[in-house]
PDB file of N, CA and C in Angstrom:
ATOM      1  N   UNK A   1     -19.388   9.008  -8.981  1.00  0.00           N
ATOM      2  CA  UNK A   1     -18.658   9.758  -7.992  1.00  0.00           C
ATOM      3  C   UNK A   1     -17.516   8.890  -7.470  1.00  0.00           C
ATOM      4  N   UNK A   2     -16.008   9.851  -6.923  1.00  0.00           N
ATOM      5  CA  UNK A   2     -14.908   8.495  -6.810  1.00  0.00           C
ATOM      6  C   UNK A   2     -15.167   8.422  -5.019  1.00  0.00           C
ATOM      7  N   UNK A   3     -14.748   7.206  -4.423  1.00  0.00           N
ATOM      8  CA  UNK A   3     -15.208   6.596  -3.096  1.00  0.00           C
ATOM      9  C   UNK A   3     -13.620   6.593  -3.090  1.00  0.00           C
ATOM     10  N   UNK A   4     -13.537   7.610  -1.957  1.00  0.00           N
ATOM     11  CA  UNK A   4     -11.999   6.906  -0.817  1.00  0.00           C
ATOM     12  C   UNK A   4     -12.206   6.065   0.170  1.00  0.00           C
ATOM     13  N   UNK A   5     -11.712   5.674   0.735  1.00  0.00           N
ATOM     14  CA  UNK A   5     -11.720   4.572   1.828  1.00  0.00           C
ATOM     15  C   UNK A   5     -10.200   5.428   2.865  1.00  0.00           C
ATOM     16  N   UNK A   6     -11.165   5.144   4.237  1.00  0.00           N
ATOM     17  CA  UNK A   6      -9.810   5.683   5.306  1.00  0.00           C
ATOM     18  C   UNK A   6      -9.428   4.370   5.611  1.00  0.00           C
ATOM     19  N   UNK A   7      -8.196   4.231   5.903  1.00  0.00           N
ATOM     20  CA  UNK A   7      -7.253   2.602   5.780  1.00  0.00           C
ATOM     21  C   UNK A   7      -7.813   1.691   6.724  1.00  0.00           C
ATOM     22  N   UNK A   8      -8.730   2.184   7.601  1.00  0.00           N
ATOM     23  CA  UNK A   8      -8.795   1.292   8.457  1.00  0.00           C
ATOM     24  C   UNK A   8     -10.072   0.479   8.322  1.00  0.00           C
ATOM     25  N   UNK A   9     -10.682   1.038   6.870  1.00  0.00           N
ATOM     26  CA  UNK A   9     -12.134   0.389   6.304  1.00  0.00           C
ATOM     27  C   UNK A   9     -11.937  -1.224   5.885  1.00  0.00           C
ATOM     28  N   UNK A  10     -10.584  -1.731   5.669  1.00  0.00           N
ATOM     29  CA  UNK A  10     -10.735  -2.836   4.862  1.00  0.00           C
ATOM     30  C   UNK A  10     -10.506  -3.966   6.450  1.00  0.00           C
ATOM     31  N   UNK A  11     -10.233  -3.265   7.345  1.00  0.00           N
ATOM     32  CA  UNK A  11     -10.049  -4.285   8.263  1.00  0.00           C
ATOM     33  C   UNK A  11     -11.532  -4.634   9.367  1.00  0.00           C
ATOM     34  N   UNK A  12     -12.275  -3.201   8.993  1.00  0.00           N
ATOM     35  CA  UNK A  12     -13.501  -3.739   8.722  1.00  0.00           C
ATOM     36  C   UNK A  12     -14.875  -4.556   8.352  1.00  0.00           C
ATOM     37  N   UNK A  13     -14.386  -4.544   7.100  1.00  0.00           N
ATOM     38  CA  UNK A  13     -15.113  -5.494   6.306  1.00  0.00           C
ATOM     39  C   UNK A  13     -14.016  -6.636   6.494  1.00  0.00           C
ATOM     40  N   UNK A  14     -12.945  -7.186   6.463  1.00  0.00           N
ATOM     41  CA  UNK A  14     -12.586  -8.256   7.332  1.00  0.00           C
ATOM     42  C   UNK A  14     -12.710  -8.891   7.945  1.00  0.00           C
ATOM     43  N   UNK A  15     -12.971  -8.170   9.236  1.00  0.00           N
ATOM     44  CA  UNK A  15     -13.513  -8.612  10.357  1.00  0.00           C
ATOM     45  C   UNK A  15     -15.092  -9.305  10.136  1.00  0.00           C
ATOM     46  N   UNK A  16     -15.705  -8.873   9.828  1.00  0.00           N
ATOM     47  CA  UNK A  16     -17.355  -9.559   9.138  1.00  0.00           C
ATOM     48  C   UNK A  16     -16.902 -10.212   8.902  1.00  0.00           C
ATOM     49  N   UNK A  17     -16.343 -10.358   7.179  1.00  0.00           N
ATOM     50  CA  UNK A  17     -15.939 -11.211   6.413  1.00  0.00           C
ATOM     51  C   UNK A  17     -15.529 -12.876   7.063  1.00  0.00           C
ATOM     52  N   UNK A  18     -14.537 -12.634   8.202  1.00  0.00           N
ATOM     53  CA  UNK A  18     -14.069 -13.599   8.601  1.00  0.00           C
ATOM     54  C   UNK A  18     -15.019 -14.701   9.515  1.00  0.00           C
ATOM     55  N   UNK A  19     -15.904 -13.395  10.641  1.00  0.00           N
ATOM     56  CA  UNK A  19     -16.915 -14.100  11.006  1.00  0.00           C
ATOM     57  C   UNK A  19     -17.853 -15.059  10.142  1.00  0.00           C
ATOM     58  N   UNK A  20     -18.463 -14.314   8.975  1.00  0.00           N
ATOM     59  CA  UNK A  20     -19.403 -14.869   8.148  1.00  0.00           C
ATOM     60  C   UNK A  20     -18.746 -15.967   7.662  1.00  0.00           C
ATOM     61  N   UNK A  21     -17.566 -16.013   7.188  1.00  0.00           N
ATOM     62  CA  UNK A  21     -16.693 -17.335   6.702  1.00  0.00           C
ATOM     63  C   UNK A  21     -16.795 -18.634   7.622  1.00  0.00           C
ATOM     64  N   UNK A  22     -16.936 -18.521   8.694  1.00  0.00           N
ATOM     65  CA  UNK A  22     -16.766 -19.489   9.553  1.00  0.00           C
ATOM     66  C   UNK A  22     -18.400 -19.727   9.647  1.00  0.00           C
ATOM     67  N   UNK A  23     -19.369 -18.935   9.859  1.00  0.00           N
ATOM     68  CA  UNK A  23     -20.513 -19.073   9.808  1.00  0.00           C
ATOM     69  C   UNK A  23     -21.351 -20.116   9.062  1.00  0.00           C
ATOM     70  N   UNK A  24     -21.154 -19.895   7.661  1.00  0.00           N
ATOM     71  CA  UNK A  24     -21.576 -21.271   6.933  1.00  0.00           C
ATOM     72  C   UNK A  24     -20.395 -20.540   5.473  1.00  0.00           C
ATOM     73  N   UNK A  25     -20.577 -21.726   4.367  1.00  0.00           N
ATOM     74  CA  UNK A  25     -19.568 -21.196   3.479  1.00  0.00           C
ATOM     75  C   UNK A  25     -20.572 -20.636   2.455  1.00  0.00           C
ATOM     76  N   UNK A  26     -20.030 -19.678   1.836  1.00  0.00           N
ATOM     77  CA  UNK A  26     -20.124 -18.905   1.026  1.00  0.00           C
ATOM     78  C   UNK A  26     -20.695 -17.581   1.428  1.00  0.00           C
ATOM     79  N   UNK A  27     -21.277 -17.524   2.823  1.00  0.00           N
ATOM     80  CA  UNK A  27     -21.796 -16.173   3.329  1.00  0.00           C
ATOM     81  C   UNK A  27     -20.851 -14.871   3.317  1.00  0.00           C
ATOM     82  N   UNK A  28     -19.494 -15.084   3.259  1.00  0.00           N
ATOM     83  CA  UNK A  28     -18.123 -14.191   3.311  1.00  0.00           C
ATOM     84  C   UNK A  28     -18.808 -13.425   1.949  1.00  0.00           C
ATOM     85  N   UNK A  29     -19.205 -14.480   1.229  1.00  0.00           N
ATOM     86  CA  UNK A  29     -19.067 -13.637  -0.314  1.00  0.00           C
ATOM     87  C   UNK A  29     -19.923 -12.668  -0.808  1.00  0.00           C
ATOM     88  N   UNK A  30     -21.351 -13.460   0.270  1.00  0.00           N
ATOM     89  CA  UNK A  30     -22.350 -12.592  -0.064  1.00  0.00           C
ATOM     90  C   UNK A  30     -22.307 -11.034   0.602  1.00  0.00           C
ATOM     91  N   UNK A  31     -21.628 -11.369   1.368  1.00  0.00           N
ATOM     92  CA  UNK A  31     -21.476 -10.005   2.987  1.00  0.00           C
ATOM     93  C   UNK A  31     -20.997  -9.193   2.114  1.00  0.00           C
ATOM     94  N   UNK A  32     -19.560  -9.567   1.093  1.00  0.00           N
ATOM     95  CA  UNK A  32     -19.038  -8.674   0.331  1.00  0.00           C
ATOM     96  C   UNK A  32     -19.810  -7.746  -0.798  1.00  0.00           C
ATOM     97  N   UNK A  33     -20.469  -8.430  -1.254  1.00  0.00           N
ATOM     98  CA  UNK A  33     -21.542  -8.003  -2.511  1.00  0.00           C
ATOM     99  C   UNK A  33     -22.163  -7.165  -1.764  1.00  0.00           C
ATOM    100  N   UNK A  34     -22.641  -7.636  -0.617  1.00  0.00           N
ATOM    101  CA  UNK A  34     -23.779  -6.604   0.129  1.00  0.00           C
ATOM    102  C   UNK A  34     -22.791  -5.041   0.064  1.00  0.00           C
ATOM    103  N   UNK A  35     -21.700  -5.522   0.764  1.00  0.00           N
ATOM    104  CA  UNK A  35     -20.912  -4.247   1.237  1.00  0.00           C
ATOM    105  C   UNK A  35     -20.772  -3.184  -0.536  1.00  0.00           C
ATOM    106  N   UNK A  36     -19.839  -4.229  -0.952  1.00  0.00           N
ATOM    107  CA  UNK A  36     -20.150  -3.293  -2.373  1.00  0.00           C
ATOM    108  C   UNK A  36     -21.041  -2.663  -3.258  1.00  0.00           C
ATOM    109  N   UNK A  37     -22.360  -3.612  -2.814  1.00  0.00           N
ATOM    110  CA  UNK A  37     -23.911  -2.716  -3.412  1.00  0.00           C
ATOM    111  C   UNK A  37     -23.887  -1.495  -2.437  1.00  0.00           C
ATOM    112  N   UNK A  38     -23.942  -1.349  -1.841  1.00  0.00           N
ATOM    113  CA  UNK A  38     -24.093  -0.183  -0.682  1.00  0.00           C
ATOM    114  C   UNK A  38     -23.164   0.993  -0.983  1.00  0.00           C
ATOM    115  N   UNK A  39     -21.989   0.488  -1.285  1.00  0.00           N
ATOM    116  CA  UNK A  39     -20.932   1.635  -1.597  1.00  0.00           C
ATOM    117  C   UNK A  39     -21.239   2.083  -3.372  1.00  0.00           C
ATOM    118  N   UNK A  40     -21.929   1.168  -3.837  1.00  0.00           N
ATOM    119  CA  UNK A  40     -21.858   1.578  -5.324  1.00  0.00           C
ATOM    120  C   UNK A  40     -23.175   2.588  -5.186  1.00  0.00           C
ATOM    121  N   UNK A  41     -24.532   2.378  -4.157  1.00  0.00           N
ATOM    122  CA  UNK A  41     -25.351   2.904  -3.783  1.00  0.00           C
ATOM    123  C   UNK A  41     -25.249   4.157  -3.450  1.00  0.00           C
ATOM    124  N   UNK A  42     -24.199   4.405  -2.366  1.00  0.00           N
ATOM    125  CA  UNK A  42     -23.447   6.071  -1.980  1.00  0.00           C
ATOM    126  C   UNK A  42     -22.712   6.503  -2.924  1.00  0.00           C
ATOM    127  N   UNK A  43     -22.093   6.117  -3.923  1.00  0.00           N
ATOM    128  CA  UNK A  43     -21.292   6.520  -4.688  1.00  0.00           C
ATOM    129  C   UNK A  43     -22.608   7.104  -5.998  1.00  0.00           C
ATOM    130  N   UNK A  44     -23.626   6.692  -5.877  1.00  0.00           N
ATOM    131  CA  UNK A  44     -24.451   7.029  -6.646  1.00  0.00           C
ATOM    132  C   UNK A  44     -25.506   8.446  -6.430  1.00  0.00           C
ATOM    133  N   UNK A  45     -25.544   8.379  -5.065  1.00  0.00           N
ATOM    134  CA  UNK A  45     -26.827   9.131  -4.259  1.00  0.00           C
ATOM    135  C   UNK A  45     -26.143   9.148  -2.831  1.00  0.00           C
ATOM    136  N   UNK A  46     -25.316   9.656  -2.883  1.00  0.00           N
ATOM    137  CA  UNK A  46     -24.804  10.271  -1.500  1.00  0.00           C
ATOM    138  C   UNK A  46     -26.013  10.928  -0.456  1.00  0.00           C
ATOM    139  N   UNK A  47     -26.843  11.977  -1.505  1.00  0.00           N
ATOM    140  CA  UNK A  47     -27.537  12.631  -0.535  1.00  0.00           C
ATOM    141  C   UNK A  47     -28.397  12.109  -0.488  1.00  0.00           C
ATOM    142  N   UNK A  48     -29.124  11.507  -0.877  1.00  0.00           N
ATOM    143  CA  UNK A  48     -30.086  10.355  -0.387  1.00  0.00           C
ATOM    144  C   UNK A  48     -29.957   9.809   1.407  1.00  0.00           C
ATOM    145  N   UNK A  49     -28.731   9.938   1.538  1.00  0.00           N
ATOM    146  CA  UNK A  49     -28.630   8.996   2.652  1.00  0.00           C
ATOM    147  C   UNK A  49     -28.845  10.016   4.123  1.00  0.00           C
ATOM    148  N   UNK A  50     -29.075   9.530   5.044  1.00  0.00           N
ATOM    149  CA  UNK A  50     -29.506  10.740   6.517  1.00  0.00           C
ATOM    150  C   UNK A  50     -28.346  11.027   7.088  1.00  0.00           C
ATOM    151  N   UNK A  51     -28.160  12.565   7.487  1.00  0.00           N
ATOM    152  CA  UNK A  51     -27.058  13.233   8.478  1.00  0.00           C
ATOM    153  C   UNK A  51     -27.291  12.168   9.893  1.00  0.00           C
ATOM    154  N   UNK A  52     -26.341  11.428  10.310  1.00  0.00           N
ATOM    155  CA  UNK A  52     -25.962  11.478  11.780  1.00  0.00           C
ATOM    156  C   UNK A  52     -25.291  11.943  12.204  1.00  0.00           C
ATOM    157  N   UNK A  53     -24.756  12.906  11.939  1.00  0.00           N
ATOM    158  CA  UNK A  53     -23.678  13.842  12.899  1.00  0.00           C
ATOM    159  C   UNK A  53     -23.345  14.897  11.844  1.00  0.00           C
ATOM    160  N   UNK A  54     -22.641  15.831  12.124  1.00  0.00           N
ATOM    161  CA  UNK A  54     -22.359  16.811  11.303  1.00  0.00           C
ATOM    162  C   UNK A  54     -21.403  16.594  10.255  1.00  0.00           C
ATOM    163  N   UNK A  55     -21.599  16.635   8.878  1.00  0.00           N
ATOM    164  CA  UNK A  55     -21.273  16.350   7.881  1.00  0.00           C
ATOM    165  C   UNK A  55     -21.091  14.434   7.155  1.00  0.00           C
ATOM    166  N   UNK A  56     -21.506  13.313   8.797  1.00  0.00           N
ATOM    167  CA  UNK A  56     -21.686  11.996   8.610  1.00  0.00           C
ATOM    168  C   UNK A  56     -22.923  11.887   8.496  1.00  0.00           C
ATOM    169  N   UNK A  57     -22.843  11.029   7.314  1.00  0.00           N
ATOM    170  CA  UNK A  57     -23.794   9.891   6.775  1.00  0.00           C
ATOM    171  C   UNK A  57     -23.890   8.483   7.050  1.00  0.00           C
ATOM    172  N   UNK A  58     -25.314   7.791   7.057  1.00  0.00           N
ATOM    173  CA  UNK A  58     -25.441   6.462   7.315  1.00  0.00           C
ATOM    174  C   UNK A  58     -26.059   5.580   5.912  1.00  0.00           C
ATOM    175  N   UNK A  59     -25.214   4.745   5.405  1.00  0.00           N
ATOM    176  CA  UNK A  59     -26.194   3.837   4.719  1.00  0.00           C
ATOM    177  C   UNK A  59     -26.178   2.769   5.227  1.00  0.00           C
ATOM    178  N   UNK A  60     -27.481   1.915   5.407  1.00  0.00           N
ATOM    179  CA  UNK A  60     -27.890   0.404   5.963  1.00  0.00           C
ATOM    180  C   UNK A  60     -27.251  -0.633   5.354  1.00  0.00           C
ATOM    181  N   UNK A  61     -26.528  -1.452   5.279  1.00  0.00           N
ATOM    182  CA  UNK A  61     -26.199  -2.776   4.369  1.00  0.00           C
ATOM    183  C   UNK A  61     -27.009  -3.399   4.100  1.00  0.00           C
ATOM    184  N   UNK A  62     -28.001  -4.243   3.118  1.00  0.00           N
ATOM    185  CA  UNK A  62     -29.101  -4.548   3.055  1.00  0.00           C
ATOM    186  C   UNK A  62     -28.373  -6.703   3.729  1.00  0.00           C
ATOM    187  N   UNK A  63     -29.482  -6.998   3.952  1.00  0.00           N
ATOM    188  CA  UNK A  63     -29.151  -8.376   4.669  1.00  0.00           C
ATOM    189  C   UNK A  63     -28.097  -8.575   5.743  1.00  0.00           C
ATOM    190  N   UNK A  64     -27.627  -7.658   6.154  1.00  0.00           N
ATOM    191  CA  UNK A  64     -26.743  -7.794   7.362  1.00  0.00           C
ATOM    192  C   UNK A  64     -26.863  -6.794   7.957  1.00  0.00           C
ATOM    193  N   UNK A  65     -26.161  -6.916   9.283  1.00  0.00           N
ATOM    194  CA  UNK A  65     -26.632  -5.474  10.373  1.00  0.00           C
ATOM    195  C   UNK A  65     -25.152  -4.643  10.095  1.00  0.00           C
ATOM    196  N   UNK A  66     -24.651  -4.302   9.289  1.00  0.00           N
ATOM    197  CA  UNK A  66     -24.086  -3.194   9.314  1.00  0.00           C
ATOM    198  C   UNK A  66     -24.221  -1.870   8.609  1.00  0.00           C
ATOM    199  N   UNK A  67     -23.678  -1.286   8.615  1.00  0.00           N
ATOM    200  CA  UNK A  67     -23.791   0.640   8.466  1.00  0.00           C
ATOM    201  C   UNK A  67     -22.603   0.878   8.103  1.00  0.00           C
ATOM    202  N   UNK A  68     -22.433   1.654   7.105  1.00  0.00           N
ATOM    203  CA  UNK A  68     -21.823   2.391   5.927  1.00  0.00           C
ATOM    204  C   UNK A  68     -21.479   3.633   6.600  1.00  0.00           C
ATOM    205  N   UNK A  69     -20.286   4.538   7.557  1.00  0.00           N
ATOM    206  CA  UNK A  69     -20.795   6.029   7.579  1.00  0.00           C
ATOM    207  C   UNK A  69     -19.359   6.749   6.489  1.00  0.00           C
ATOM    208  N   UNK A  70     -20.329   7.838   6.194  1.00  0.00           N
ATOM    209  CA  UNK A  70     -19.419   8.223   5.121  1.00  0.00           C
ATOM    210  C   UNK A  70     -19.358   9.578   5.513  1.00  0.00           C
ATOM    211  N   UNK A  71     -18.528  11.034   4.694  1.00  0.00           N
ATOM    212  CA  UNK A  71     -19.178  12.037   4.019  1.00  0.00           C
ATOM    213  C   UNK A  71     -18.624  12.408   2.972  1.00  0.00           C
ATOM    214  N   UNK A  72     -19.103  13.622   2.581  1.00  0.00           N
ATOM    215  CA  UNK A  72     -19.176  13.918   1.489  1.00  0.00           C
ATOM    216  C   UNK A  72     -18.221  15.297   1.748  1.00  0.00           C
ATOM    217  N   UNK A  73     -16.946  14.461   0.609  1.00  0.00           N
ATOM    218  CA  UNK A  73     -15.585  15.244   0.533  1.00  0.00           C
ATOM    219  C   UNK A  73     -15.723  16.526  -0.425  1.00  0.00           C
ATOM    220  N   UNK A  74     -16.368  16.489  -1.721  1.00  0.00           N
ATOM    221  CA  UNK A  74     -16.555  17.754  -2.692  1.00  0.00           C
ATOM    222  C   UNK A  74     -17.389  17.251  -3.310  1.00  0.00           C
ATOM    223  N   UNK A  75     -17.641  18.043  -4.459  1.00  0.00           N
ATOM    224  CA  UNK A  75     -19.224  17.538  -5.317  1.00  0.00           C
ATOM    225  C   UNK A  75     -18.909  16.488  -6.191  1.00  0.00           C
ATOM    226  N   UNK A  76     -17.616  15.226  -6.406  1.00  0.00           N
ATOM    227  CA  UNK A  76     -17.231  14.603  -6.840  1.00  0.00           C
ATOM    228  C   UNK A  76     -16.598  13.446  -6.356  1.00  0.00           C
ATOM    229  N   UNK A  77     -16.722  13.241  -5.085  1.00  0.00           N
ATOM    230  CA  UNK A  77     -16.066  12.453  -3.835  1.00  0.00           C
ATOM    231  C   UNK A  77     -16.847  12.590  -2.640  1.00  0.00           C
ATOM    232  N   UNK A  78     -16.657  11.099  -2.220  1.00  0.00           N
ATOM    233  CA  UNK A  78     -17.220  10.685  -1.039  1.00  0.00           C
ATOM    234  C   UNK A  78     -16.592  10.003  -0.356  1.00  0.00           C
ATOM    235  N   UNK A  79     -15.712   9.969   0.862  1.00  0.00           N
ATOM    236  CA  UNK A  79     -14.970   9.025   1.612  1.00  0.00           C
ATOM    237  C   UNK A  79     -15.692   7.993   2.905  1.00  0.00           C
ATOM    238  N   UNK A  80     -15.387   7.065   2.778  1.00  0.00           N
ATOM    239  CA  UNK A  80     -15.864   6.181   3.396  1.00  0.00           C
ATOM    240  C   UNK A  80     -14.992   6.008   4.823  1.00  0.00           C
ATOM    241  N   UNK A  81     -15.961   5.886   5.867  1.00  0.00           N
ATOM    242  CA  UNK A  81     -15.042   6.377   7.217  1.00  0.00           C
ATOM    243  C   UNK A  81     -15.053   5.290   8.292  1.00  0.00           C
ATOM    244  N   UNK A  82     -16.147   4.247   8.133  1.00  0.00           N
ATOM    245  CA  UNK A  82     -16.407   3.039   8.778  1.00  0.00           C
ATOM    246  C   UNK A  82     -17.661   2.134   8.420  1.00  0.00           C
ATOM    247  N   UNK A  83     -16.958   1.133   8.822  1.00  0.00           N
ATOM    248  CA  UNK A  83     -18.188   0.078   8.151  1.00  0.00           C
ATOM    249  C   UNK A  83     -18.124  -0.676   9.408  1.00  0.00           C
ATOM    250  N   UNK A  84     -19.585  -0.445   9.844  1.00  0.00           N
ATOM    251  CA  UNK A  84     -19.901  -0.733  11.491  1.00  0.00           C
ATOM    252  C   UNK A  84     -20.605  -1.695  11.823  1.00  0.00           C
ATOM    253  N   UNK A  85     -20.489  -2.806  12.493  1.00  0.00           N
ATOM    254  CA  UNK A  85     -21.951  -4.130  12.556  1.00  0.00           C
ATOM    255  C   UNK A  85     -22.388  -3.274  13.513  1.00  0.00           C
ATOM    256  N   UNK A  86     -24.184  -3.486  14.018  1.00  0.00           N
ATOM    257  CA  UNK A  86     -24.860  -2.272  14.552  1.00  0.00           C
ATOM    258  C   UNK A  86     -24.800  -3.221  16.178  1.00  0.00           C
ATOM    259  N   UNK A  87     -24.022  -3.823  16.219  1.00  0.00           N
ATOM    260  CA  UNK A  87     -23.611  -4.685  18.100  1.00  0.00           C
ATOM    261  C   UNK A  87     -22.522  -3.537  18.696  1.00  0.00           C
ATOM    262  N   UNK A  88     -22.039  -2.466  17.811  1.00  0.00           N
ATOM    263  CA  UNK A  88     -20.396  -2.260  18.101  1.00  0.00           C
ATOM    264  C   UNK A  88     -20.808  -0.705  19.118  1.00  0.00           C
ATOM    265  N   UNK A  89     -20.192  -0.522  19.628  1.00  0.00           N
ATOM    266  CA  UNK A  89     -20.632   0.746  20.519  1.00  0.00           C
ATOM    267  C   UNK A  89     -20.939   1.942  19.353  1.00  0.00           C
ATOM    268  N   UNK A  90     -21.791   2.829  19.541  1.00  0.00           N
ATOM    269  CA  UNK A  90     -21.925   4.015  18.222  1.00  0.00           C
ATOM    270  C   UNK A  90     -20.772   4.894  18.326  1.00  0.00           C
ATOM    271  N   UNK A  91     -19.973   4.581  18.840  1.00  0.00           N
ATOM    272  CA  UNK A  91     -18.825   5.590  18.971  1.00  0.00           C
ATOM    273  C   UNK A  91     -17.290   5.123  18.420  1.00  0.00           C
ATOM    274  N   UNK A  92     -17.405   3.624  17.887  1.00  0.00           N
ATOM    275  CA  UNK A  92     -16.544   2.943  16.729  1.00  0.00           C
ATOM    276  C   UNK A  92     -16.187   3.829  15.329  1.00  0.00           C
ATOM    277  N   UNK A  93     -15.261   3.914  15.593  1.00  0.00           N
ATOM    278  CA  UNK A  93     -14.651   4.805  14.386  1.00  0.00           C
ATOM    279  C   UNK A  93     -15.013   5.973  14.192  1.00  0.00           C
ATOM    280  N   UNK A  94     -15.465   6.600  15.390  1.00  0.00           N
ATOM    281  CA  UNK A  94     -16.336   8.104  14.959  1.00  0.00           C
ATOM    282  C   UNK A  94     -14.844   9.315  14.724  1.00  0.00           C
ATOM    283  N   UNK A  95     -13.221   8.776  15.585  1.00  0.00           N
ATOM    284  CA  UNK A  95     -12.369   9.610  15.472  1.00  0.00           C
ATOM    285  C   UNK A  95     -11.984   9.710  14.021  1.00  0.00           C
ATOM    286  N   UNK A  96     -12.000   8.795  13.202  1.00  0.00           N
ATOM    287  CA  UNK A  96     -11.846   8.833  11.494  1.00  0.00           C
ATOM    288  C   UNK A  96     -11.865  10.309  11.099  1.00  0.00           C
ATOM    289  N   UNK A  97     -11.378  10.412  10.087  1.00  0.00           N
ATOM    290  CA  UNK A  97     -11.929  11.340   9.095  1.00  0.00           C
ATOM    291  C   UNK A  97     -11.156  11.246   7.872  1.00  0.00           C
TER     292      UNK A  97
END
């Protein structure tokens, strides 16, 4: 299935990214892998994943506290709407679409 990204996803995973970088080295890289298993995960089994809001989805990042919310654009696409560490208020990026 093809994965859009709304523009403001990569400054997202950035933001982690940068934290984890400073954190110890090489954790940036792993954060990334995480992030990309997860999206290759929704891109696989969209519906697998639970409604939080009407027509949003949540997937877990596995080893880090963030959340994936997505939905589901047509039976061939899935756009990705925020990538959230779970400290951030639940109302971070909910204006997206």
């Amino acid at each position: 299935m093809k994965v859009e990204f709304h523009p403001s996803t990569a400054g997202d995973v950035n933001e982690g990214a940068s934290f984890y970088r400073r954190a110890r080295p090489g954790l940036e890289s792993e954060f990334r892998h995480e992030i990309d298993a997860a999206i290759d995960r929704i891109a696989n089994s969209p519906l697998l994943y639970p409604l939080v809001e009407a027509q949003i989805r949540r997937c877990i990042v596995h080893r880090f506290p963030y959340s994936i919310l997505f939905r589901i654009v047509d039976a061939d696409c899935v756009r990705v709407l925020v990538i959230r560490h779970h400290k951030r208020h639940p109302q971070f990026g909910s204006a997206r679409r």
